[in-house]
N, C-alpha and C. Protein backbone atom coordinates (compact mmCIF):
# COMPACT_ATOMS: atom_id res chain seq x y z
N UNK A 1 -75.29 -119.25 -118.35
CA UNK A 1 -74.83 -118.82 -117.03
C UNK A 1 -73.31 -118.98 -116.97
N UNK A 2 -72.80 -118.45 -116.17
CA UNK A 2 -70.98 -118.84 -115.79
C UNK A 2 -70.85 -119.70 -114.94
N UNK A 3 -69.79 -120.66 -114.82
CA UNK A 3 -69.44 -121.40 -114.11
C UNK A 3 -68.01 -120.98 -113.42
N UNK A 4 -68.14 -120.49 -112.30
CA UNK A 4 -66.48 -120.12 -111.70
C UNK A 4 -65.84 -121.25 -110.98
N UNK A 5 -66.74 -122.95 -110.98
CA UNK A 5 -65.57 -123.48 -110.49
C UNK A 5 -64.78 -123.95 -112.05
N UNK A 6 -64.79 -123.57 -112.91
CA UNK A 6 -64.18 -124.24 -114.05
C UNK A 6 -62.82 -123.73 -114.17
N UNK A 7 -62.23 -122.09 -112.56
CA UNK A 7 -61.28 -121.64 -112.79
C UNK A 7 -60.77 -122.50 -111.81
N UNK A 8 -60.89 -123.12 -110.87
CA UNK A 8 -60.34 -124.51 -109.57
C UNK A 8 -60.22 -123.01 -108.57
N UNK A 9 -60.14 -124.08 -107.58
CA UNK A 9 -60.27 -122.68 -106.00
C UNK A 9 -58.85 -122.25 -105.56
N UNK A 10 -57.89 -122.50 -106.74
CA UNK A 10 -57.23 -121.09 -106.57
C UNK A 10 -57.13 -119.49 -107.44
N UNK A 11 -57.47 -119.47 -108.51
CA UNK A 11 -57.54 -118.61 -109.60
C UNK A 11 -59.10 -118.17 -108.44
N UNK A 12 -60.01 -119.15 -108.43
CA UNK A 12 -61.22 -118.97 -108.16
C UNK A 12 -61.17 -117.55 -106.39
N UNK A 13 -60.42 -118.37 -105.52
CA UNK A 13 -59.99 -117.23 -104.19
C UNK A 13 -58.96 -116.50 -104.67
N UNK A 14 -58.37 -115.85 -105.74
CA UNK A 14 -57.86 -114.90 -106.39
C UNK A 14 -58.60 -113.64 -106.80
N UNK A 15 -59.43 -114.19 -107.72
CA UNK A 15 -60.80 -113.45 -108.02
C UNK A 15 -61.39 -112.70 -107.04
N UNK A 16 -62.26 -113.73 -106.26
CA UNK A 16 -62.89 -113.13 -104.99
C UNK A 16 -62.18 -112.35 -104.22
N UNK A 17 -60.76 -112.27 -103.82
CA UNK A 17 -60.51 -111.31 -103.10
C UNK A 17 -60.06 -110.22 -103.71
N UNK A 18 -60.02 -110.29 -105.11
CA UNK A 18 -60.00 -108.87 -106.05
C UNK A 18 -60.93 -108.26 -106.01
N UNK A 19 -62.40 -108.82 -106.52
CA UNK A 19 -63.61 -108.28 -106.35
C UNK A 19 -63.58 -107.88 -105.39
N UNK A 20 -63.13 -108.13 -103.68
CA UNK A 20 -63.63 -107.27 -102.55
C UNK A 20 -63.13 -106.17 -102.71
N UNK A 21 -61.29 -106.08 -102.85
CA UNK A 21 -60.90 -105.10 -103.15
C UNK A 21 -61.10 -104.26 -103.80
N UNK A 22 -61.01 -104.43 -105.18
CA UNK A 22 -61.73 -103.82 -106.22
C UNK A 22 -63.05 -102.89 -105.53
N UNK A 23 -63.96 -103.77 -104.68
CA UNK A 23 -65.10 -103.21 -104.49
C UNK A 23 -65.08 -101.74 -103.30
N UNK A 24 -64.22 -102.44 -102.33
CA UNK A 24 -63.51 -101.86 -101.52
C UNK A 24 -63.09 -100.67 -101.85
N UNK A 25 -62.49 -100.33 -102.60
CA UNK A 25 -61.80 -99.20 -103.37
C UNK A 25 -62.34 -98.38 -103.70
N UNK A 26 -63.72 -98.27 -104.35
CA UNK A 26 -64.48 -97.68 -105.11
C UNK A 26 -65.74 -97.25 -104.51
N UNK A 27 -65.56 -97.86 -102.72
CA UNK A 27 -66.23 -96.96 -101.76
C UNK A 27 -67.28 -98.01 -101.29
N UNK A 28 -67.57 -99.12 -101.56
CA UNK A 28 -69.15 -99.85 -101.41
C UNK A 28 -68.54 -100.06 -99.86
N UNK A 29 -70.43 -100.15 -99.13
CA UNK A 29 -70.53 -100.35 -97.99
C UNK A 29 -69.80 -101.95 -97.83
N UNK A 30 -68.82 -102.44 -96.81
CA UNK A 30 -68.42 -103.86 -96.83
C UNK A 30 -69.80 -104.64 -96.08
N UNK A 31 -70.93 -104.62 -95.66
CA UNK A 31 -72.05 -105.34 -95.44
C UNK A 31 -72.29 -105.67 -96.56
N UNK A 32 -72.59 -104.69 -97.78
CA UNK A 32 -73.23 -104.93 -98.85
C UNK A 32 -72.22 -105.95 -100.11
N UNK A 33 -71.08 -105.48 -99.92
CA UNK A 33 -69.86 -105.44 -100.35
C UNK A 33 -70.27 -107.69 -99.96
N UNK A 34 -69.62 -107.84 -99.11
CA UNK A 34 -69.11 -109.16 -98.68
C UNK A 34 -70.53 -109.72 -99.56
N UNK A 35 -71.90 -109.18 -99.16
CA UNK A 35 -72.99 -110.23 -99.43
C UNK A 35 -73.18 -110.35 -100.81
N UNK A 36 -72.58 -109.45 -101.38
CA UNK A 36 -72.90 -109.40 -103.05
C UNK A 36 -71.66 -110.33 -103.70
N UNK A 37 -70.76 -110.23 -102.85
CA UNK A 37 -69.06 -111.52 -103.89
C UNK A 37 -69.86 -112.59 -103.36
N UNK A 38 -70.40 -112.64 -102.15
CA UNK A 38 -70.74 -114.25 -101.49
C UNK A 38 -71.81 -114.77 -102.59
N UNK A 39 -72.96 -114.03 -102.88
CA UNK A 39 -73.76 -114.71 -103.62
C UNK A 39 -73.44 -115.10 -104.59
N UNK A 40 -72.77 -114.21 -105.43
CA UNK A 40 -72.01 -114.13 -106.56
C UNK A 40 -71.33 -115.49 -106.99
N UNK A 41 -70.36 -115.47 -105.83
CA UNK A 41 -69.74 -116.60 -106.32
C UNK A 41 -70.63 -117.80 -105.61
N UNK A 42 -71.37 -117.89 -104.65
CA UNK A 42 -72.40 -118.72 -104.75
C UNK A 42 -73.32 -119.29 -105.68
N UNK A 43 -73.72 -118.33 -106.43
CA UNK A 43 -74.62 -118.87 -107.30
C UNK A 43 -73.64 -119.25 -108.78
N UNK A 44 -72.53 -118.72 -108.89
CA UNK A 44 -71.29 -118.89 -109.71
C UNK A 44 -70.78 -120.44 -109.83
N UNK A 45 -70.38 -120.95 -108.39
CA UNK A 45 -69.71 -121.88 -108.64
C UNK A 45 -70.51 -123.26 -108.39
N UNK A 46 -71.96 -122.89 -107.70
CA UNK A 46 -72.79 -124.22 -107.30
C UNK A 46 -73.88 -124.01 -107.96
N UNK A 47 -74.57 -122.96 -109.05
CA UNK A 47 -75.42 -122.37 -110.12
C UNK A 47 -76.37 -121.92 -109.11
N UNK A 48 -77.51 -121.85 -110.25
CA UNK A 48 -78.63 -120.91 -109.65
C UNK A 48 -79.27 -121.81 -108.42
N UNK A 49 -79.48 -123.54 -108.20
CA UNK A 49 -80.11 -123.99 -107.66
C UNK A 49 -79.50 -123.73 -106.28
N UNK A 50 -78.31 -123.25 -105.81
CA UNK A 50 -78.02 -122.74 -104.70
C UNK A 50 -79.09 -121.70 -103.67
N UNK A 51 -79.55 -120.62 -104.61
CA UNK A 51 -80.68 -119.63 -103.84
C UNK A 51 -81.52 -120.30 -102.50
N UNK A 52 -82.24 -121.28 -103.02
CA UNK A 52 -83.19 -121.43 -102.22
C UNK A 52 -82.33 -122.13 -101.04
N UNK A 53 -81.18 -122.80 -101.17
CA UNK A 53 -80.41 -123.34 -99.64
C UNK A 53 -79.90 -122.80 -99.11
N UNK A 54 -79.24 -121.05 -99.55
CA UNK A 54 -79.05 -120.37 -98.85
C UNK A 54 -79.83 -119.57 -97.95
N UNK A 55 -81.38 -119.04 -98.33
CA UNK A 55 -82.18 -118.12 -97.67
C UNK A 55 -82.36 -119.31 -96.79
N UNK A 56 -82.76 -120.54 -97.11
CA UNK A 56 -83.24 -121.49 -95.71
C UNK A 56 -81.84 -121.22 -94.73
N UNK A 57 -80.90 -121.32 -95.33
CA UNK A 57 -80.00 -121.62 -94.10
C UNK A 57 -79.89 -120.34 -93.52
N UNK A 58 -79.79 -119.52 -94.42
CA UNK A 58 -79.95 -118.10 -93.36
C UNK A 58 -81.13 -117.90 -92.41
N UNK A 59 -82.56 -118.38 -92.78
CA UNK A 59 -83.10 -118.27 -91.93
C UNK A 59 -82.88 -118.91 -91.10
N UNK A 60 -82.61 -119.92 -90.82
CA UNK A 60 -82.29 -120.96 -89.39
C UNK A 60 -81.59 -120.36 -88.74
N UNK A 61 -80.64 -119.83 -89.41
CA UNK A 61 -79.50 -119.58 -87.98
C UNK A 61 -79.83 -118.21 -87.77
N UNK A 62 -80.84 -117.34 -88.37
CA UNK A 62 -81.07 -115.77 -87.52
C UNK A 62 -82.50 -116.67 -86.55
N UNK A 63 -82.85 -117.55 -87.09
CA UNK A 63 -84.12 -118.02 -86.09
C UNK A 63 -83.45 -118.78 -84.90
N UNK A 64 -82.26 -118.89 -84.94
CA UNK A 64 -81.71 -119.49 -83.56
C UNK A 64 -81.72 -118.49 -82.02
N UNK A 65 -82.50 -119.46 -81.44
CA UNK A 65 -83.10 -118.77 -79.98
C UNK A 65 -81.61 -117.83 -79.30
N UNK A 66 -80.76 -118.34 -79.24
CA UNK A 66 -79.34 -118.01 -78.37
C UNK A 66 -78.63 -116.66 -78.85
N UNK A 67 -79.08 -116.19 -80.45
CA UNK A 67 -78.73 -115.23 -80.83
C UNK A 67 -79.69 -113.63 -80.27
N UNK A 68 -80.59 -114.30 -79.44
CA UNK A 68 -81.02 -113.31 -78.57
C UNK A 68 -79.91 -112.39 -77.56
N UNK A 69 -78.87 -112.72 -77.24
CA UNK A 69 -78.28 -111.96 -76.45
C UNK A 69 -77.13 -111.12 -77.29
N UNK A 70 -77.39 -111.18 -78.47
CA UNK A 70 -76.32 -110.40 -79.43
C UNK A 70 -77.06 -108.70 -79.42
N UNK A 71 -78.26 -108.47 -79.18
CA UNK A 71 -78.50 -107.28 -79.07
C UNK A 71 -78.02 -106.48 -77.43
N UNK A 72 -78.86 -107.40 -76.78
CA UNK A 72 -78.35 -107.11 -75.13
C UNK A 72 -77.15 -106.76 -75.02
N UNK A 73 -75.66 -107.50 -75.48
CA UNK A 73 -74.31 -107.22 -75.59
C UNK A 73 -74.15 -105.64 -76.09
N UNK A 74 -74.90 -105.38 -76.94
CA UNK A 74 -74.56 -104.10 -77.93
C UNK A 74 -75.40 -103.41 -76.72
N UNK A 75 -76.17 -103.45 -76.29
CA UNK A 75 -76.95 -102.26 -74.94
C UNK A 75 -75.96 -102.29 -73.83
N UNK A 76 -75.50 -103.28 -73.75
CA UNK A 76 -74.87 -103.40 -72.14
C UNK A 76 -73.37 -102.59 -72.35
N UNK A 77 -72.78 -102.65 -73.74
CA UNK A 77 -71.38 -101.81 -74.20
C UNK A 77 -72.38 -99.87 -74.34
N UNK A 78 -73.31 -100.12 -74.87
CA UNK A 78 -73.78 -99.29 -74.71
C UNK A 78 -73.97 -98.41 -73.55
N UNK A 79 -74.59 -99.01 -72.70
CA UNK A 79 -74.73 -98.17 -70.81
C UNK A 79 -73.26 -98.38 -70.27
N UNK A 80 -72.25 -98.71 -70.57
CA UNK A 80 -70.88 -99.02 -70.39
C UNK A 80 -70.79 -97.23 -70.37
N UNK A 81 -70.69 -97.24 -71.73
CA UNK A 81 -69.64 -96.25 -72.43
C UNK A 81 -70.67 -94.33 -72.09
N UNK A 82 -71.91 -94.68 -71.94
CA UNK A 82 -72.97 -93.69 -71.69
C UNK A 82 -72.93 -93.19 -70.32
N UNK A 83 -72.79 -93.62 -69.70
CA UNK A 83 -72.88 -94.12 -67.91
C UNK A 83 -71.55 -93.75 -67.20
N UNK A 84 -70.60 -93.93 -67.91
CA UNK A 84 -68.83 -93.86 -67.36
C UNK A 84 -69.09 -94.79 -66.44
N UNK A 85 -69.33 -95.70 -66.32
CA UNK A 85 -69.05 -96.94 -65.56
C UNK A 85 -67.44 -97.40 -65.80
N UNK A 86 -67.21 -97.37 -67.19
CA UNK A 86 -65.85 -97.99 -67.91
C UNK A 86 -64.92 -97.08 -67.25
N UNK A 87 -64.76 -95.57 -67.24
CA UNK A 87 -63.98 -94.86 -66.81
C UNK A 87 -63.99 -94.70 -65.09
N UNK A 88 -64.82 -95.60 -64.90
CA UNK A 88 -64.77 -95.25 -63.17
C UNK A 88 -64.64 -96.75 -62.80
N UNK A 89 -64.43 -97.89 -63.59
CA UNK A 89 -64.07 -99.27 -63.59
C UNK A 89 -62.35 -99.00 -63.91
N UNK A 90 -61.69 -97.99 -64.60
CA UNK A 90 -60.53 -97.86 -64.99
C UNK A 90 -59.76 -97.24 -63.52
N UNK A 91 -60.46 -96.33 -63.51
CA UNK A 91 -59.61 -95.41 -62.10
C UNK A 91 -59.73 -96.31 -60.62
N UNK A 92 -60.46 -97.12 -60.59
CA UNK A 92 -60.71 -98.15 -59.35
C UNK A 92 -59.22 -98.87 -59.88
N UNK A 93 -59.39 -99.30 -60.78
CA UNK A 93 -58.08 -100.49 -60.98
C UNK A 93 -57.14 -99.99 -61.04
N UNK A 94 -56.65 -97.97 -61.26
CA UNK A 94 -55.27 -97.73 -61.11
C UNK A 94 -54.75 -97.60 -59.55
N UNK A 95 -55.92 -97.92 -59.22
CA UNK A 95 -55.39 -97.94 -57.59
C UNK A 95 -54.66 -99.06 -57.63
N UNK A 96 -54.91 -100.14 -57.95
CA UNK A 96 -54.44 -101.51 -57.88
C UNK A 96 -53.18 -101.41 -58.48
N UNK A 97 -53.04 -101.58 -59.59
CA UNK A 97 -51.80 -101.55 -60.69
C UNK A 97 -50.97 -100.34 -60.51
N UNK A 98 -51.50 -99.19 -60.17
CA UNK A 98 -50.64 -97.96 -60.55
C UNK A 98 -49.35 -97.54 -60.09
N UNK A 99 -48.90 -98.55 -58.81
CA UNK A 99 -47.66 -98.34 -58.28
C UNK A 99 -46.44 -99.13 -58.74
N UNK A 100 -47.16 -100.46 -59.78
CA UNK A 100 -46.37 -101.65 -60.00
C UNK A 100 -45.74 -101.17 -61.56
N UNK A 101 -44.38 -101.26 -61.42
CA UNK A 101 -43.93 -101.12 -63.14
C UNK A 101 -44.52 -101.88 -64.17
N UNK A 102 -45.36 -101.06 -65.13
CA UNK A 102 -46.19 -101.68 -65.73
C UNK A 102 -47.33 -101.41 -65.67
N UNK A 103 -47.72 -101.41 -64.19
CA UNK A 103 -48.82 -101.34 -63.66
C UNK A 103 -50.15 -100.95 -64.65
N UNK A 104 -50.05 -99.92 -65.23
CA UNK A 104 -50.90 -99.14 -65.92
C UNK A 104 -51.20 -100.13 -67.10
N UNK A 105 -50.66 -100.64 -68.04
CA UNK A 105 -50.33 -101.93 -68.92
C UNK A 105 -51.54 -102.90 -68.55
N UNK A 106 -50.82 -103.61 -67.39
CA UNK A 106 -51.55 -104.33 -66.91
C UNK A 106 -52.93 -104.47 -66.09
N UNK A 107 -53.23 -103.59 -66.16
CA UNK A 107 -54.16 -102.82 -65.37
C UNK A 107 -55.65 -102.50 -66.30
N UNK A 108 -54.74 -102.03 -67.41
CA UNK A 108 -55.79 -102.04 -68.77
C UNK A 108 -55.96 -103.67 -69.42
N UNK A 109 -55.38 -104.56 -69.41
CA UNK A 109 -55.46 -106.06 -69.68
C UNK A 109 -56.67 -106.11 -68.61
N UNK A 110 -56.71 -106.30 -67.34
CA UNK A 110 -57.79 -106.12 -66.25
C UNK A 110 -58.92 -105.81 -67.03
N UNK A 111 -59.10 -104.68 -67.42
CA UNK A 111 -60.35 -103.79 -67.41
C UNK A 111 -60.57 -104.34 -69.12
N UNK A 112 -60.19 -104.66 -69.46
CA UNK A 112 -60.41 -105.65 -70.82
C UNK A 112 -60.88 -106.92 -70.63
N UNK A 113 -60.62 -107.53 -69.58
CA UNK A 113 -61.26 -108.74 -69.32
C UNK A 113 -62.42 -108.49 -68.68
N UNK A 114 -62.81 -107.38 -67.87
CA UNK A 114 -64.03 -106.79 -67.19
C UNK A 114 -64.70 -106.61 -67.92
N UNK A 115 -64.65 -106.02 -69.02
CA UNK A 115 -65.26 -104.97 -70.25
C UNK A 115 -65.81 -106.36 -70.78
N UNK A 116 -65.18 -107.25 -71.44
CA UNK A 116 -65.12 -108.14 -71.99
C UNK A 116 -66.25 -109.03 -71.23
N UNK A 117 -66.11 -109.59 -70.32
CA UNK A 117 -67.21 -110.29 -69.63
C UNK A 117 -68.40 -109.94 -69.28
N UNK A 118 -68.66 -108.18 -69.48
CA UNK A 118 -70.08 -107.09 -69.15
C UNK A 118 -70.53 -107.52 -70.44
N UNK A 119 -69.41 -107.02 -71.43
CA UNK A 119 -70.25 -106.58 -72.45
C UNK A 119 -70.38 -107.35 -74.09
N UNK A 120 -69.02 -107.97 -74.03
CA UNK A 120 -69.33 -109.54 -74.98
C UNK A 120 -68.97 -108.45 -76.52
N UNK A 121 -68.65 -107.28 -76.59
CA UNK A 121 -68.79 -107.27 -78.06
C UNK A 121 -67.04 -106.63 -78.13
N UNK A 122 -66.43 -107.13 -78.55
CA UNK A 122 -64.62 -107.04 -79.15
C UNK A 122 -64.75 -105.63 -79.73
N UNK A 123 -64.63 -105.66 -80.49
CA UNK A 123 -64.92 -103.93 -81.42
C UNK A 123 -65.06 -103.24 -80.48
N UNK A 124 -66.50 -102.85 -79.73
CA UNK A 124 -66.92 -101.95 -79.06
C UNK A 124 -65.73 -101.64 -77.71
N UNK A 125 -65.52 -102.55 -77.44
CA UNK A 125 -64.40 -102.50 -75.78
C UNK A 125 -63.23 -102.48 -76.50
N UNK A 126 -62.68 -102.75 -77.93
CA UNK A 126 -61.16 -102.02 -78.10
C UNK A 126 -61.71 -100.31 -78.38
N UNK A 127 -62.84 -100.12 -78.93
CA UNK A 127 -62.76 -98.58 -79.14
C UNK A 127 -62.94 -98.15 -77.37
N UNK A 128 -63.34 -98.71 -76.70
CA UNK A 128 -63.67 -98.08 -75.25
C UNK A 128 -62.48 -97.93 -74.60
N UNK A 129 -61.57 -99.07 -74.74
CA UNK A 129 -60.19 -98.78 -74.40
C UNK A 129 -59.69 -97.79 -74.69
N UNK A 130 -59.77 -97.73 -76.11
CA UNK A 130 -58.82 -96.83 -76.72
C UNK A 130 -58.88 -95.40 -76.38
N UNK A 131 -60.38 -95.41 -76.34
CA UNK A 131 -60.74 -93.27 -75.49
C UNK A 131 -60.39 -93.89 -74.58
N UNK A 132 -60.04 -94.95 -73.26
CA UNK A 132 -60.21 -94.71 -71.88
C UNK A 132 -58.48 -94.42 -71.38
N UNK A 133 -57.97 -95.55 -71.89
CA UNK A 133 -56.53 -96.73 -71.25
C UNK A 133 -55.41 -95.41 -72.20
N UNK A 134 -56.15 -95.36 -73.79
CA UNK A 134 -54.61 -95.12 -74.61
C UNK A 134 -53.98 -93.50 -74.40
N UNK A 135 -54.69 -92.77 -73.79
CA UNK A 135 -54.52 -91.17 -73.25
C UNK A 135 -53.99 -91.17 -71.95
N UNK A 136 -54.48 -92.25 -70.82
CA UNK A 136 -53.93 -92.23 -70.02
C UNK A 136 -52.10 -92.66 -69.72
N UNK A 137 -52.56 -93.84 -70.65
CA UNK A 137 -50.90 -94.51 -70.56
C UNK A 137 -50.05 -93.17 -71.25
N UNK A 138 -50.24 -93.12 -72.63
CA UNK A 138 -50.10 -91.57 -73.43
C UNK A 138 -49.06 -90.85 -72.55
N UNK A 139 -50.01 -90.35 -71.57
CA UNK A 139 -49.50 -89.06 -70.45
C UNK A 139 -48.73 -89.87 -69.73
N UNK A 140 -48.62 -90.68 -69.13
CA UNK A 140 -48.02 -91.26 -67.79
C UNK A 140 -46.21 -91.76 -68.71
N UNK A 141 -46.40 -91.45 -70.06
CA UNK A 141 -44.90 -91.73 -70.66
C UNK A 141 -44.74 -92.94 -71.24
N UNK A 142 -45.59 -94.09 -71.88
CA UNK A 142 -45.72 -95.00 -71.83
C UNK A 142 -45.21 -94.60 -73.72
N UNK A 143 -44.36 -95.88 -74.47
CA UNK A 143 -44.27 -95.64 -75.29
C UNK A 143 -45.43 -96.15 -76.29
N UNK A 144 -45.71 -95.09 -77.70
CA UNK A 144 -47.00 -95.18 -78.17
C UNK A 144 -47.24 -96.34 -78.88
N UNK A 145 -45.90 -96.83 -79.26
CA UNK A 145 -46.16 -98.16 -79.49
C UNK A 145 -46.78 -99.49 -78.65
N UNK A 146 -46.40 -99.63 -77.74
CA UNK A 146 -46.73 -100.48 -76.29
C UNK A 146 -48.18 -100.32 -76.05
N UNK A 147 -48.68 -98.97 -76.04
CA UNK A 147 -49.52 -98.75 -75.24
C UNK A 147 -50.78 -98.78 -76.19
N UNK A 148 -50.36 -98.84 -77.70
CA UNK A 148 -51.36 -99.51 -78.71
C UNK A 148 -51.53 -100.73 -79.04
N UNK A 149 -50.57 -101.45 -78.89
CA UNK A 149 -50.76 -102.96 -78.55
C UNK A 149 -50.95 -103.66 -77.30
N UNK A 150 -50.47 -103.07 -75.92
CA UNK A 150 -51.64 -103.20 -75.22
C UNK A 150 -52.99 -103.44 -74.91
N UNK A 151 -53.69 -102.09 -76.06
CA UNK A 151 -55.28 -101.85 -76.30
C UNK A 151 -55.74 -102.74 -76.98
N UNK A 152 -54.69 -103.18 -78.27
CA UNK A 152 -55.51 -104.60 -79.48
C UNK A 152 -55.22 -105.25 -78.35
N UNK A 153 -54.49 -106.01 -77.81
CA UNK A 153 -54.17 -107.49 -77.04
C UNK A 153 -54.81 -107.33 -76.15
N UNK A 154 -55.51 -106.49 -75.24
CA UNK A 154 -56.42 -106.43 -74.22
C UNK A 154 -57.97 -106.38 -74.98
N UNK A 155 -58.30 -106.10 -75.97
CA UNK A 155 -59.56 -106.23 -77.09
C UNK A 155 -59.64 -107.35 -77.60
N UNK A 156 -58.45 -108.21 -77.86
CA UNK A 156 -58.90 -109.17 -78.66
C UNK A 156 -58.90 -110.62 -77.64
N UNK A 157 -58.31 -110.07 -76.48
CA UNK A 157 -58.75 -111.18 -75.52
C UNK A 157 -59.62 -111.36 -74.75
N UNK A 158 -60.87 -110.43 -75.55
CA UNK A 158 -62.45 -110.55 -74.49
C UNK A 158 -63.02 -111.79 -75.55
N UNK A 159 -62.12 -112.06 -76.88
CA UNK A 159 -62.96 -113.36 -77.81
C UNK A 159 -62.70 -114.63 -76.92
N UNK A 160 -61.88 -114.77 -75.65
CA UNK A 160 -62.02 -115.88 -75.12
C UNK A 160 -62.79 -115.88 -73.95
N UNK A 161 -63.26 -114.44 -72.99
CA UNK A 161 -64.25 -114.24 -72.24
C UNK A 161 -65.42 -114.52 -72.48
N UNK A 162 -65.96 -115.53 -71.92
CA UNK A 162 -67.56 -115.60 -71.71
C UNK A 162 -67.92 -114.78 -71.03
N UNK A 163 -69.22 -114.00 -71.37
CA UNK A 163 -69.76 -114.39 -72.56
C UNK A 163 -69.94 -113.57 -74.34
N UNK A 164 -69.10 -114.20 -74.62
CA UNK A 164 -68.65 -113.49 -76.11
C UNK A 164 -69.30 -113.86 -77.23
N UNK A 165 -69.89 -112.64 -77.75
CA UNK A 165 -70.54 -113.37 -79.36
C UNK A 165 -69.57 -114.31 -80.19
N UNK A 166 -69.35 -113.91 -80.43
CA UNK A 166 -67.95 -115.34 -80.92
C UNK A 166 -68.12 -116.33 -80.60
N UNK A 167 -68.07 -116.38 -79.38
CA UNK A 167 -67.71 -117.66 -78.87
C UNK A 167 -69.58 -118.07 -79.14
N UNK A 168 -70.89 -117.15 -78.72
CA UNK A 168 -71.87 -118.24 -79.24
C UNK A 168 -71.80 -118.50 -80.23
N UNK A 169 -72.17 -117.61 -81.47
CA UNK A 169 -71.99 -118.25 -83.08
C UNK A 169 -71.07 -118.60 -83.35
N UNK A 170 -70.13 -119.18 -83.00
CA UNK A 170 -69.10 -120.89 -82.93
C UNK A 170 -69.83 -121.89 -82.01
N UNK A 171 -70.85 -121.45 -81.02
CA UNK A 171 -71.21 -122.97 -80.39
C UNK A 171 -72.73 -123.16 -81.21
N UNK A 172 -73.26 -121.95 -82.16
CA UNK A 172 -74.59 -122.46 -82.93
C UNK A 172 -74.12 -123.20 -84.09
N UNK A 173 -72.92 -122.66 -85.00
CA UNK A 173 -72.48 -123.44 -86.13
C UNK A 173 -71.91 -124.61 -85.78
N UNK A 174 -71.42 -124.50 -84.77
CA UNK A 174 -71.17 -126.07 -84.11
C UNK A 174 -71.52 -127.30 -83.19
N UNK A 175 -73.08 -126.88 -83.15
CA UNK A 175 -73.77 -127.54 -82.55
C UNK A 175 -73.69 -127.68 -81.15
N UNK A 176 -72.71 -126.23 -80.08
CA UNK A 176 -71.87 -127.23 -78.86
C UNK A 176 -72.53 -126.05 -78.22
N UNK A 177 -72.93 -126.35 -77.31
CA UNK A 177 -73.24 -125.31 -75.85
C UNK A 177 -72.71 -124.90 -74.81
């Protein structure tokens, strides 16, 4: 068998992030992609007797009760974006913001923290932004730079909104509720 800690864990996280790349490159799905370097160097650097502590541990934590609301999140971004709720949650708030310099900016930060607290999934509410907030600002003259970092910084601050997947699978791996 090979032993990859015999390269020490820097040559060793050299490797691995070649292989992603490498893998990356040449088209593989990254689901399939990540789980195939992980085992890899799983069973690589701690041998074969690793297998069986990984499927247990994987099963535990997909058998954790709390990961029940990770589908609900993906339905609720779902009837979001199906529904125009999001786009009729946007035009309510340019009433608010739309007269204030900025307004529009800030206005989409708003509806990112709204989005964010409905619907719990990051990804899904920066792409919702992005059709809703980044055409509007767009037109209103907003420069395209601004008004794309706007959209990430209003997306990536629903990871501190409860209730955010994130934030549960950090309180299951960490034992905290």
């Amino acid at each position: 068998m090979f032993e990859l800690s015999a390269l020490g864990v820097e040559w060793g996280t050299i490797l691995l992030f070649s292989m992603m790349v490498v893998l990356l490159i040449l088209g593989k799905p990254l689901a399939y992609l990540t789980g195939f370097v992980a085992m890899f160097f799983a069973i690589g650097w701690f041998g074969p007797n690793v297998l069986p502590l990984l499927t247990s541990r994987i099963y535990s934590f997909v058998g954790e009760y709390t990961l029940i609301a990770v589908p609900m999140f993906v339905l609720m971004a779902s009837l979001l974006d199906r529904t125009n709720i999001a786009r009729d949650l946007y035009n309510a708030m340019q009433i608010f913001g739309g007269r204030i310099r900025g307004g529009v900016a800030v206005q989409t930060l708003i509806v990112a923290v709204f989005l964010a607290a409905m619907s719990g999934i990051i990804g899904g509410e920066t792409v919702l932004l992005g059709m809703l907030a980044l055409p509007q600002m767009l037109r209103l003259g907003y420069d395209k730079k601004l008004a794309i970092g706007t959209v990430c910084a209003g997306g990536s601050l629903g990871t501190m909104v409860p209730p955010s997947i994130v934030l549960i699978i950090y309180g299951l791996t960490s034992n905290v509720s």
